[in-house]
Protein backbone atom coordinates (compact mmCIF):
# COMPACT_ATOMS: atom_id res chain seq x y z
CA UNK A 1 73.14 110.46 115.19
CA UNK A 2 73.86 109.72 111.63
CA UNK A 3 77.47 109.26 110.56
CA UNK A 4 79.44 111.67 108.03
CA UNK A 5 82.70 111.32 107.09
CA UNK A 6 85.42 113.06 108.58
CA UNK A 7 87.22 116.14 107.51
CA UNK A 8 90.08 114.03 107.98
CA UNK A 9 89.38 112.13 104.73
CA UNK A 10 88.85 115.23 102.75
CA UNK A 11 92.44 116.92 103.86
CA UNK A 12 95.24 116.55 101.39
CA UNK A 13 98.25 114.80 103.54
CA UNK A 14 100.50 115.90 100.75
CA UNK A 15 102.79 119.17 101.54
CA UNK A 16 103.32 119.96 98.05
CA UNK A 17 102.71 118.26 94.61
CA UNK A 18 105.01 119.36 91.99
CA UNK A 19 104.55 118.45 88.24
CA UNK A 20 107.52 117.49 86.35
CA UNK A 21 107.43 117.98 82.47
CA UNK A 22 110.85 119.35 81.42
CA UNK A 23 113.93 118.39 81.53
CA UNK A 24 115.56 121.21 83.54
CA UNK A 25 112.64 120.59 86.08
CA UNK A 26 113.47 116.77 85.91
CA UNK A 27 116.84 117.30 87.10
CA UNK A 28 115.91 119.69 90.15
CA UNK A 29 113.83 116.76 91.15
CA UNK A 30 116.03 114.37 90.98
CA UNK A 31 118.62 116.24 92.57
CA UNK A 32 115.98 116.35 95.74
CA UNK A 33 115.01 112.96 95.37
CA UNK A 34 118.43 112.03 95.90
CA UNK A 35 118.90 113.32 99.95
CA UNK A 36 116.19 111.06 100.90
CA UNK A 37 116.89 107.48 102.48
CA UNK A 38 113.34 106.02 101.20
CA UNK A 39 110.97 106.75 98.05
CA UNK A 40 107.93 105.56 97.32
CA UNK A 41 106.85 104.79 93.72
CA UNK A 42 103.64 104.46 91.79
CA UNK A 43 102.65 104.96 88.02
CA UNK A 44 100.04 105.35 86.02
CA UNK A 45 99.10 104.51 82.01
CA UNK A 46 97.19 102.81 79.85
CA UNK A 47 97.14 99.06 80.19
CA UNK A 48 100.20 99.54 82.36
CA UNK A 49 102.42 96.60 81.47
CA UNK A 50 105.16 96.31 78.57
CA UNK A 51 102.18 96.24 75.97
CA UNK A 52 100.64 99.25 77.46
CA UNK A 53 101.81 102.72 78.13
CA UNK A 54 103.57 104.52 81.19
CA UNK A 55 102.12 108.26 81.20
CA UNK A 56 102.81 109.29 84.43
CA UNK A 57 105.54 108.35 87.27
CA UNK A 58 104.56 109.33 90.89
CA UNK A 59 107.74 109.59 93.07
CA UNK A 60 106.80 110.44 97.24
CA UNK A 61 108.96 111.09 99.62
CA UNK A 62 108.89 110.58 103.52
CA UNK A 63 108.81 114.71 103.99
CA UNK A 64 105.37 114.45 102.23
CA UNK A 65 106.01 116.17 99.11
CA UNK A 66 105.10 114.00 95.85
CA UNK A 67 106.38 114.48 91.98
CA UNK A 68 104.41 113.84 89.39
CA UNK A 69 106.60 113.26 86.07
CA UNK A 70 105.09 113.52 82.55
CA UNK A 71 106.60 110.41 80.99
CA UNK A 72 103.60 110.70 78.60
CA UNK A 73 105.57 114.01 77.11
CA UNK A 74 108.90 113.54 78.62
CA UNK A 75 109.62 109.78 77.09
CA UNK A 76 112.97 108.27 77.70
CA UNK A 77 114.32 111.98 78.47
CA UNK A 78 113.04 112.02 81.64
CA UNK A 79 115.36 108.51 82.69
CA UNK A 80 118.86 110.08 81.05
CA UNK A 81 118.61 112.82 82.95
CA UNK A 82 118.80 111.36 86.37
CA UNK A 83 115.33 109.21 86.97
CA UNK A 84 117.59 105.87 85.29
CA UNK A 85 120.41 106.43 88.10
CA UNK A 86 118.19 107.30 91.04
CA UNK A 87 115.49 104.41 90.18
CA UNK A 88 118.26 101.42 89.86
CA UNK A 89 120.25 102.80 92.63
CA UNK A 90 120.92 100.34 95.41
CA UNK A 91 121.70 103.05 97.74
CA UNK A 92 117.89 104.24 98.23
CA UNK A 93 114.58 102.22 99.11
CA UNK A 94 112.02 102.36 97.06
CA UNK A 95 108.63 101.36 98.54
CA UNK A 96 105.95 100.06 95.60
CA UNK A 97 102.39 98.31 96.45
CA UNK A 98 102.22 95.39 93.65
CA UNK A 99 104.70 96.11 92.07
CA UNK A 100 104.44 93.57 88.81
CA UNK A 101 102.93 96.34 86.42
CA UNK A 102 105.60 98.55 87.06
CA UNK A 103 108.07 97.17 86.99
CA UNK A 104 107.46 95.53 84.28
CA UNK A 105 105.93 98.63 82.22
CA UNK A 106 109.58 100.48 83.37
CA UNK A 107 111.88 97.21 82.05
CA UNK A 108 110.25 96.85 78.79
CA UNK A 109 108.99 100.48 78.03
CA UNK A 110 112.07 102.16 79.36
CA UNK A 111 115.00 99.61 79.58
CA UNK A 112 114.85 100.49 83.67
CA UNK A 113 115.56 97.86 86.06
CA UNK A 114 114.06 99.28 89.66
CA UNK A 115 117.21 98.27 92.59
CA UNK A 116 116.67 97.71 95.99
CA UNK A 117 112.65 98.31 96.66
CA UNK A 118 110.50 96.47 99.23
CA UNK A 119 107.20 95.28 98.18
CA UNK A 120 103.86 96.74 100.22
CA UNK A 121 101.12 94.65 100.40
């Protein structure tokens, strides 16, 4: 019997993806980002390091729901209205997978040091 792969791998595990591009949405976000104990964090750009660019910031939380923020259109508007404070926080995990891009993409592009995040590897 030949092998297929599994409707499991083809199933979103995601409850809901939201897509974050304005400021009024970036503060609702935020403000729900904030009652959770643990975030994970990923991004995405081009050459993502301080020489490249940070388009998009991917913030998951433990419920399953995932944000997608438009740093691409939202620039350094998206971190003074709430991302800066909730990012350097000490007071919530955030949970990265090789994290050296990131980071530094988020200390040179957007003057953001990340606080208190565990490294997955």
């Amino acid at each position: 019997m030949a092998t297929t792969s599994s409707d499991s791998e083809n199933v979103c595990h995601y409850k809901k993806i939201v897509w974050v591009d304005t400021v009024p949405q970036v503060k609702q976000a935020v403000k729900e980002l904030k009652r959770q104990n643990e975030i994970s964090l990923d991004s995405e750009g081009d050459n993502l390091s301080r020489e490249g660019t940070l388009d998009i910031l991917i913030i998951g939380t433990m419920n399953k729901k995932v944000f997608l923020f438009d740093i691409f259109k939202l620039g350094h508007d998206a971190f003074q209205h709430g991302l800066r404070g909730l990012l350097e926080s000490a007071s919530k995990t955030k949970l990265m997978y090789d994290c050296r891009n990131h980071s530094d993409a988020l200390m040179h592009l957007m003057e953001l040091e990340i606080g208190h995040f565990s490294i997955i590897w």
